[in-house]
C-alpha atoms as a PDB file:
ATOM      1  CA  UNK A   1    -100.291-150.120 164.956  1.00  0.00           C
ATOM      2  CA  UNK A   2    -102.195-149.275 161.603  1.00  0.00           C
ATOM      3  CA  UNK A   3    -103.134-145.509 160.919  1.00  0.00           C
ATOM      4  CA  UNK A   4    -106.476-144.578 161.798  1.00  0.00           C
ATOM      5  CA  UNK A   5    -108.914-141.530 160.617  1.00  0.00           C
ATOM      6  CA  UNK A   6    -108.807-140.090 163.709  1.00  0.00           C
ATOM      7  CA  UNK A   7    -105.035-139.673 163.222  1.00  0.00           C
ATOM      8  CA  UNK A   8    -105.397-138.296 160.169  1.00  0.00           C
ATOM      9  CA  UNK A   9    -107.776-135.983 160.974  1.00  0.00           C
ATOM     10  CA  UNK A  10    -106.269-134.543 164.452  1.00  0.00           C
ATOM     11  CA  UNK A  11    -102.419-134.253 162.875  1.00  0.00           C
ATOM     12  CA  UNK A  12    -102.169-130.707 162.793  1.00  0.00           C
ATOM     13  CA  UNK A  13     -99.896-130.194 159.761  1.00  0.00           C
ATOM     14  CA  UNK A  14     -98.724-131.787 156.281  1.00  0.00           C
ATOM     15  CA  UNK A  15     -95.177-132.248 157.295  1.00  0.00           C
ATOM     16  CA  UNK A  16     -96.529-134.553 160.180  1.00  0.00           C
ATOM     17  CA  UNK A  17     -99.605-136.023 158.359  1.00  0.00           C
ATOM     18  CA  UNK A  18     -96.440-136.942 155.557  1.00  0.00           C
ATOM     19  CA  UNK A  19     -94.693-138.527 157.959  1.00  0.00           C
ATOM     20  CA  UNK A  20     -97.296-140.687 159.092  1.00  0.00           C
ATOM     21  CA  UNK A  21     -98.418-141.471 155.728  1.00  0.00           C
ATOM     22  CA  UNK A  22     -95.289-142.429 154.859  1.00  0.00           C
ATOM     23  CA  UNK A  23     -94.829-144.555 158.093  1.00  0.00           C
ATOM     24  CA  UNK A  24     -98.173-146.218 157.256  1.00  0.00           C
ATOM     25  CA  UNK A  25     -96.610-147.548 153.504  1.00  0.00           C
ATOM     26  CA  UNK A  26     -93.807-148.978 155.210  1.00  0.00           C
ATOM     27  CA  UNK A  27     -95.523-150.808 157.368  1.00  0.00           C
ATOM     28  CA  UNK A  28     -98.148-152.015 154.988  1.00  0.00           C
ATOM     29  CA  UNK A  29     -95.173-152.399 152.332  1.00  0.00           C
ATOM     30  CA  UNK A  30     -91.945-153.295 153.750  1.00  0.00           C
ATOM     31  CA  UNK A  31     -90.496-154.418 150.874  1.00  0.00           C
ATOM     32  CA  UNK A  32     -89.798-151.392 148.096  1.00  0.00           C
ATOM     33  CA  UNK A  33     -90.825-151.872 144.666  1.00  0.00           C
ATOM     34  CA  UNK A  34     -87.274-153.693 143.769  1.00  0.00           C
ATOM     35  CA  UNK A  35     -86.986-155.756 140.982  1.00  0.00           C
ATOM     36  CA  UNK A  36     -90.080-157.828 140.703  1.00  0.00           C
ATOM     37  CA  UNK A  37     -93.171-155.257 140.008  1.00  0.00           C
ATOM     38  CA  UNK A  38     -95.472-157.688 139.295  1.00  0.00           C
ATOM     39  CA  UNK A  39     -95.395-158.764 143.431  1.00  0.00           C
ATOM     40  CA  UNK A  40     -95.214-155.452 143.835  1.00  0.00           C
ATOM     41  CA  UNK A  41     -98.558-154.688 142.138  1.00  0.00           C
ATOM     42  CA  UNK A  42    -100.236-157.684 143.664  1.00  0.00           C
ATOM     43  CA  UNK A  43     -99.274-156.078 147.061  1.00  0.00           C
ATOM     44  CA  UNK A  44    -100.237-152.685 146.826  1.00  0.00           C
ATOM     45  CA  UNK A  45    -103.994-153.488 145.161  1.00  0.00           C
ATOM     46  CA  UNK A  46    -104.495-155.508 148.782  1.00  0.00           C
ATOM     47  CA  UNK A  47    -104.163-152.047 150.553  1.00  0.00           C
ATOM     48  CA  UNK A  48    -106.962-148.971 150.811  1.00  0.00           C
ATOM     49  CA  UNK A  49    -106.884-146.961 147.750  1.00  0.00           C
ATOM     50  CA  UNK A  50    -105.117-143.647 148.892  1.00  0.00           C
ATOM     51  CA  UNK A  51    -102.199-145.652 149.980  1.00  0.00           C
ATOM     52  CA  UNK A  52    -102.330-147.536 146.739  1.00  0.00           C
ATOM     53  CA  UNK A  53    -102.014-144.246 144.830  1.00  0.00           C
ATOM     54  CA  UNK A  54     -99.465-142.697 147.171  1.00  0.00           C
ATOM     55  CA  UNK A  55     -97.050-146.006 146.504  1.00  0.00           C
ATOM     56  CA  UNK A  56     -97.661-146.085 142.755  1.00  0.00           C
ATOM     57  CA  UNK A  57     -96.808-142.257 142.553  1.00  0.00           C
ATOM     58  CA  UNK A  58     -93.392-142.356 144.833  1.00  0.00           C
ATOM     59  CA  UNK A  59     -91.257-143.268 142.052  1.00  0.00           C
ATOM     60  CA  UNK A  60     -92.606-140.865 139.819  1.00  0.00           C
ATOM     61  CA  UNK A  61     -91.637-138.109 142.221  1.00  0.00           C
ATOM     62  CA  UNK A  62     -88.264-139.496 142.537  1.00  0.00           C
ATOM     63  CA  UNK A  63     -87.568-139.305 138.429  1.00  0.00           C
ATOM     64  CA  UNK A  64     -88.763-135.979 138.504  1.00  0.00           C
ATOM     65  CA  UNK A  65     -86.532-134.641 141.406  1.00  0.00           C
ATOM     66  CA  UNK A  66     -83.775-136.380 139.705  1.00  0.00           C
ATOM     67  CA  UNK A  67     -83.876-136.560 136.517  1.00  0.00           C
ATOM     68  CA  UNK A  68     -87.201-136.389 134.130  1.00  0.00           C
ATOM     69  CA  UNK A  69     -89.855-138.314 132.373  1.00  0.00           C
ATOM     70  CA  UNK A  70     -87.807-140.296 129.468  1.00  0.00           C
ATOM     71  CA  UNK A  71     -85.522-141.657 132.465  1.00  0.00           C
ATOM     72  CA  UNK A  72     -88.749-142.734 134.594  1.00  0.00           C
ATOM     73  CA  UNK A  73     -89.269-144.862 131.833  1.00  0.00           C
ATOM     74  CA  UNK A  74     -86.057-146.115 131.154  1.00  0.00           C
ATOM     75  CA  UNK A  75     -85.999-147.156 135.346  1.00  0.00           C
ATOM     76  CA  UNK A  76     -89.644-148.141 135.425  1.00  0.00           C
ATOM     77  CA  UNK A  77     -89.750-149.969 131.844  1.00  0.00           C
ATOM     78  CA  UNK A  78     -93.160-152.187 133.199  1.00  0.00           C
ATOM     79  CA  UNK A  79     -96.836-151.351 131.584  1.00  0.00           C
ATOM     80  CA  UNK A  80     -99.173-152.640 134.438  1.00  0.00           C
ATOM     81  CA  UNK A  81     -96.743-150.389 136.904  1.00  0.00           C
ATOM     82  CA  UNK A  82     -96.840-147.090 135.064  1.00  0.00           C
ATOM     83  CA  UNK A  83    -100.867-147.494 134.144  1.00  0.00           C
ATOM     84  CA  UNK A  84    -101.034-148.152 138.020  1.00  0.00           C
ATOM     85  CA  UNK A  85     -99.172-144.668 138.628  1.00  0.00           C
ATOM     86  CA  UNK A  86    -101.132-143.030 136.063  1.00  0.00           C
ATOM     87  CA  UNK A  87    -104.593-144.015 137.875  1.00  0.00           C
ATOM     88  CA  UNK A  88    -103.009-142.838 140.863  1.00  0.00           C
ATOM     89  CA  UNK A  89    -102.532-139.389 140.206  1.00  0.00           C
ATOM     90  CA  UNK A  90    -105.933-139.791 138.926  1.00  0.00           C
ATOM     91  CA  UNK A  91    -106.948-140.742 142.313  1.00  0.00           C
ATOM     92  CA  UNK A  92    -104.803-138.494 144.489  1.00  0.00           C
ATOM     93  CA  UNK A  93    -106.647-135.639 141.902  1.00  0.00           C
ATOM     94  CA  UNK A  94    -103.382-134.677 140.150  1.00  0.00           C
ATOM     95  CA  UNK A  95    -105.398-134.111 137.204  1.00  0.00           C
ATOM     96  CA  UNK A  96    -102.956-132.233 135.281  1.00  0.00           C
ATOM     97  CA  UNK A  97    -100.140-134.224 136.306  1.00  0.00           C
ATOM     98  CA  UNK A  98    -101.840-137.180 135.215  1.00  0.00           C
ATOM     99  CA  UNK A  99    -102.816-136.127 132.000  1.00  0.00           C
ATOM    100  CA  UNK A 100     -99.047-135.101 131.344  1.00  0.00           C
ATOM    101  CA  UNK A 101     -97.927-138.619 132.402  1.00  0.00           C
ATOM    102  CA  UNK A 102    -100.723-140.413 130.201  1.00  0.00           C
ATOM    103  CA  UNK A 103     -99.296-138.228 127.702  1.00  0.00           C
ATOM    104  CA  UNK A 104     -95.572-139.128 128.164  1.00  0.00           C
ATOM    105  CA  UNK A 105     -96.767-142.665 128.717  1.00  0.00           C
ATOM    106  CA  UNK A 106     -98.444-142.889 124.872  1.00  0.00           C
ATOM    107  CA  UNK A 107     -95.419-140.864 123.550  1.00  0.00           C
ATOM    108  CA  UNK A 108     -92.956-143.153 125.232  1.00  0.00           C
ATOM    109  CA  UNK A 109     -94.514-146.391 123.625  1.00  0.00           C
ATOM    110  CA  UNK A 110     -93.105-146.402 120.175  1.00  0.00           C
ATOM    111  CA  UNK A 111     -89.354-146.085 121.906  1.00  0.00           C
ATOM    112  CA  UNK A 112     -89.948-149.027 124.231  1.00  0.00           C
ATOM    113  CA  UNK A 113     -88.701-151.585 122.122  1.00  0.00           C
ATOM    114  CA  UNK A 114     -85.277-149.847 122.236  1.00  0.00           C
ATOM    115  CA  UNK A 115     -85.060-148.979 125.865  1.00  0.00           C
ATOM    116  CA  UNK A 116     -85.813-152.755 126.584  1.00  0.00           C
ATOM    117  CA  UNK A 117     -82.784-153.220 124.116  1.00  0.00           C
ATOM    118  CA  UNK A 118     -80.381-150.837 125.780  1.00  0.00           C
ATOM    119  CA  UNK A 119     -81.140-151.855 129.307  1.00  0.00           C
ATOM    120  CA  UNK A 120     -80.447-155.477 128.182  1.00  0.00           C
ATOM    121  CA  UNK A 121     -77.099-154.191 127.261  1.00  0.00           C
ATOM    122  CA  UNK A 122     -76.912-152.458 130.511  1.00  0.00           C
ATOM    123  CA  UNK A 123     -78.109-149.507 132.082  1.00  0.00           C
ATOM    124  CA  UNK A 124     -75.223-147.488 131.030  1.00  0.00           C
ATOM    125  CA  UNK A 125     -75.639-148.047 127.323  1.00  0.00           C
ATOM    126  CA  UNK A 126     -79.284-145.953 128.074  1.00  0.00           C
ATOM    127  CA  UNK A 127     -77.189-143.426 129.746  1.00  0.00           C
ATOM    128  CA  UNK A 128     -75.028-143.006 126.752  1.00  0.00           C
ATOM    129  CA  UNK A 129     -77.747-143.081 124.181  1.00  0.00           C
ATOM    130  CA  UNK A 130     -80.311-140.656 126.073  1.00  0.00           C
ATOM    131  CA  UNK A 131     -79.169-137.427 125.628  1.00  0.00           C
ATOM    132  CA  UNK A 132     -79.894-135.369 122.969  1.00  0.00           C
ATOM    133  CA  UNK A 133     -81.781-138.518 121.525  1.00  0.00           C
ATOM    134  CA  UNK A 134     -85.430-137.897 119.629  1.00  0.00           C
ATOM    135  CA  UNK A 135     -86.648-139.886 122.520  1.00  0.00           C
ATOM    136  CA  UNK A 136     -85.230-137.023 124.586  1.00  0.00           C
ATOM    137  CA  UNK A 137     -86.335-134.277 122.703  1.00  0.00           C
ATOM    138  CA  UNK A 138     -89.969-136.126 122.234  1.00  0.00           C
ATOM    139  CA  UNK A 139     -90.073-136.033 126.366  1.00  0.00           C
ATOM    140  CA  UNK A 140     -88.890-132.561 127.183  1.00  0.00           C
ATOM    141  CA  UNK A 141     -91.531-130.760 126.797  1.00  0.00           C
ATOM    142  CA  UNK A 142     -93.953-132.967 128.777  1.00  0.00           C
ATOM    143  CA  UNK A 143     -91.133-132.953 131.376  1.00  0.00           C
ATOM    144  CA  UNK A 144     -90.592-129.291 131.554  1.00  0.00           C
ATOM    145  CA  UNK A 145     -95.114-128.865 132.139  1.00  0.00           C
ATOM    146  CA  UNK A 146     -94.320-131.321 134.959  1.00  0.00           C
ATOM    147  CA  UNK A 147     -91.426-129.679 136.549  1.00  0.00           C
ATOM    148  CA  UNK A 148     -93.935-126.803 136.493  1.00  0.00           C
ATOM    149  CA  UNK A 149     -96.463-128.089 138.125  1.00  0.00           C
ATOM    150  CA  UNK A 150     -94.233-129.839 140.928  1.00  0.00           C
ATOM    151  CA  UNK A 151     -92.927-126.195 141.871  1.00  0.00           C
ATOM    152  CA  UNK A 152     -95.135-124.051 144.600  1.00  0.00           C
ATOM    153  CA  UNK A 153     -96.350-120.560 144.592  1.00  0.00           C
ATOM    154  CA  UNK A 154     -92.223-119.181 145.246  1.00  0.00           C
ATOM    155  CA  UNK A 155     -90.649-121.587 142.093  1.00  0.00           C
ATOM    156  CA  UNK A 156     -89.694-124.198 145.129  1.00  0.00           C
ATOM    157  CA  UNK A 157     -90.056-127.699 144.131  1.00  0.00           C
ATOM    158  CA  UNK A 158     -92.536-129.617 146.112  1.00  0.00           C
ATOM    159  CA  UNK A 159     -93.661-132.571 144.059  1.00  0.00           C
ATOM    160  CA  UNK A 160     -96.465-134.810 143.481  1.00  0.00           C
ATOM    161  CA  UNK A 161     -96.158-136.162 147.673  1.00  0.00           C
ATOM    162  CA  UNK A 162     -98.065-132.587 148.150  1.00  0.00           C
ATOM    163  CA  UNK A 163    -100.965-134.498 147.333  1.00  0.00           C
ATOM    164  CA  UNK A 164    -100.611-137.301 149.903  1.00  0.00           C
ATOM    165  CA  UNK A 165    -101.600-135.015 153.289  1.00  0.00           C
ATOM    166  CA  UNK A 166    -104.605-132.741 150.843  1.00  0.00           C
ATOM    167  CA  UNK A 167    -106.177-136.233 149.884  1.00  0.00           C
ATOM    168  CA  UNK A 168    -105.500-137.908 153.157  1.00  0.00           C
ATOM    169  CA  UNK A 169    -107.306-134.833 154.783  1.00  0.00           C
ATOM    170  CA  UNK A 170    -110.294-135.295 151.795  1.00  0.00           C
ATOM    171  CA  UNK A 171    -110.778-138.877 151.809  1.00  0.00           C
ATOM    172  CA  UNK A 172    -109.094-140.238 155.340  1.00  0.00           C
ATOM    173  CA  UNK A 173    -111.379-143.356 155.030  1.00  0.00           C
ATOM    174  CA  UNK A 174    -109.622-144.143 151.297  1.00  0.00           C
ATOM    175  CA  UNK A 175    -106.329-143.913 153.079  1.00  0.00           C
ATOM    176  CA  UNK A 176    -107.031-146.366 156.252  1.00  0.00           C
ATOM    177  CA  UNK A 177    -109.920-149.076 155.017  1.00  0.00           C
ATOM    178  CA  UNK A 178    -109.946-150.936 151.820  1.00  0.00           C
ATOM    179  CA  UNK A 179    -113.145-150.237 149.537  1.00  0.00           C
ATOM    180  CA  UNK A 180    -114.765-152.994 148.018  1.00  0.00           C
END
């Protein structure tokens, strides 16, 4: 049964409002990202714009839990995908996340060529080569402003999916109907 505004509106807290968003993607997209991003693309522009943003920002949270912005781009090595995640966090009003990430993003270009060439070695060959490469050092500082801003008021980490349940409670009809 698809999520509806008055769901979103009567959940009483983020943790739960989370969950349903989250419930909501899977339905709408049952098939992850995987390996062809193109489909994936095509699939997540047919959905209301919230959830659009929400799915184009999930891997980005993931990097940064575990590991940090040169690796997104090393896993996520696809323009159209990481402009899409950039104009979500524009969308989900992560405006200083997303101006980090359009940073990393134009910083990352000029090293693209060689992370297409290591990852067509193999992945491990990236994992050899990253550390303590420029391309490292070029990304840390972005990463560390991001790591930052993904902590809450104690130093916990929390993330970009803090957004999804504040701009689900903003916008709930971006989140269930698609905008023309």
């Amino acid at each position: 049964m698809p999520l509806t505004e008055l769901q979103i509106v009567e959940c009483r807290d983020d943790d739960s409002l989370f969950e349903l968003l989250s419930a909501e993607l899977r339905r709408r997209l049952p098939d992850e990202e995987g390996a062809d991003l193109d489909a994936f693309l095509k699939n997540i522009r047919a959905i209301p714009v919230g959830l659009r943003a929400m799915a184009a920002t999930y891997q980005l949270d993931v990097s940064l839990c575990l590991d940090d912005l040169g690796w997104h781009f090393a896993n996520w090595l696809h323009r159209p995908y990481c402009e899409e995640t950039l104009s979500g966090l524009r969308e989900l009003e992560a405006f200083e996340e997303a101006e980090i990430f359009g940073d990393a993003l134009r910083l990352s270009q000029p090293w693209w060529p060689k992370l297409m060439a290591l990852r067509e070695v193999s992945f491990d060959a990236f994992v050899q080569w990253y550390p303590d490469s420029d391309y490292e050092k070029a990304m840390d500082p972005l990463t560390r402003r991001m790591w930052d801003l993904c902590k809450d008021s104690k130093g916990e980490r929390d993330g970009l999916l803090k957004y999804w349940p504040r701009y689900a409670r903003k916008y709930p009809h971006k989140v269930v109907r698609v905008m023309s």
